[in-house]
Protein backbone atom coordinates (compact mmCIF):
# COMPACT_ATOMS: atom_id res chain seq x y z
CA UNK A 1 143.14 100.26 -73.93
CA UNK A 2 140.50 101.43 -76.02
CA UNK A 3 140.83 101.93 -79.72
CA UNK A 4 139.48 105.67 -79.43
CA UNK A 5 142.28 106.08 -77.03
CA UNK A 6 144.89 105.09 -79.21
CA UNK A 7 143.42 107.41 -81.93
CA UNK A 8 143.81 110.08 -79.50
CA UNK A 9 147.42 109.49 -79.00
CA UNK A 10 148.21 108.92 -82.49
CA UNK A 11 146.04 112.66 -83.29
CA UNK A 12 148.48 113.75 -80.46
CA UNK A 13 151.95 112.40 -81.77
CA UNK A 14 150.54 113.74 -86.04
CA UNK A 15 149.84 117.73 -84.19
CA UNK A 16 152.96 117.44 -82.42
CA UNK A 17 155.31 116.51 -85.64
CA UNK A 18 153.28 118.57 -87.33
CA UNK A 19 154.08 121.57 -85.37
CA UNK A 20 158.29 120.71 -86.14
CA UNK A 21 158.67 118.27 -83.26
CA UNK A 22 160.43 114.99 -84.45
CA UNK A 23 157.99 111.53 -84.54
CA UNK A 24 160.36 109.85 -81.97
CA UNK A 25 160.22 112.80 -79.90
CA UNK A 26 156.50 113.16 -80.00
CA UNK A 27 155.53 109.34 -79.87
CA UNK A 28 157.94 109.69 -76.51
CA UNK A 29 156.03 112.52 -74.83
CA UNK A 30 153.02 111.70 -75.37
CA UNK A 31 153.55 108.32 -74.24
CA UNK A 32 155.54 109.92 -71.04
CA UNK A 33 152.40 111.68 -70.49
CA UNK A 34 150.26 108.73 -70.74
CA UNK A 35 151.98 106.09 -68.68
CA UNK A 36 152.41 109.59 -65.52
CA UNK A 37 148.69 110.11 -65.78
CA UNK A 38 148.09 106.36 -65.79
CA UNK A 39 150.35 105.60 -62.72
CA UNK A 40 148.76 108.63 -60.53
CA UNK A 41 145.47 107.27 -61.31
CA UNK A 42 146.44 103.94 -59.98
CA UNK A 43 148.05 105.19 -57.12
CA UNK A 44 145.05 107.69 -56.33
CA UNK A 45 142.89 104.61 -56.48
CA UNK A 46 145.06 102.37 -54.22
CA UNK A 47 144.81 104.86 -51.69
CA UNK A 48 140.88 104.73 -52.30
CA UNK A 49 140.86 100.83 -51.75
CA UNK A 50 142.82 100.70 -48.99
CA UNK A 51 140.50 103.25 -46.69
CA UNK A 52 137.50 101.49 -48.27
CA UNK A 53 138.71 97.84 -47.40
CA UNK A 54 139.50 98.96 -44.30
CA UNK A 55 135.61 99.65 -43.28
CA UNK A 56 133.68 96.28 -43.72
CA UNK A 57 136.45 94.59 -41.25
CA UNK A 58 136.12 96.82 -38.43
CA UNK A 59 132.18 96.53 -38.62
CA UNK A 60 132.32 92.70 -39.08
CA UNK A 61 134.53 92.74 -35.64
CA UNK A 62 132.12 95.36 -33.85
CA UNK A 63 129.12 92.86 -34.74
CA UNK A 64 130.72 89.31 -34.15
CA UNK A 65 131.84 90.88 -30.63
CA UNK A 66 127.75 91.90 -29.99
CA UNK A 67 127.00 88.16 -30.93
């Protein structure tokens, strides 16, 4: 992960026990937050992968059958 990344998340966690929130409490959410967004983005681009994978072998078939 990158190091500006972490900063953000540690800015995050500081503004949220700032604001009367409890460290644990923050640190959790914001890492709650984190991993969600993380795992939607993977599963967004799985779905990407899967429809792009999919192309090149149906052309490759279409081409060795003209051959």
């Amino acid at each position: 992960m990158a190091l500006w990344m972490l900063v953000a998340f540690g800015d995050a966690v500081l503004l949220l026990a700032g604001l009367g929130i409890p460290a644990l409490v923050a640190l959790f959410s914001v890492v709650a937050v984190t991993v969600a967004g993380v795992g939607a983005w993977l599963v967004a681009r799985r779905g990407a992968q899967v429809h792009e994978d999919a192309l090149p072998a149906r052309v490759a078939v279409r081409y060795r059958r003209r051959a």
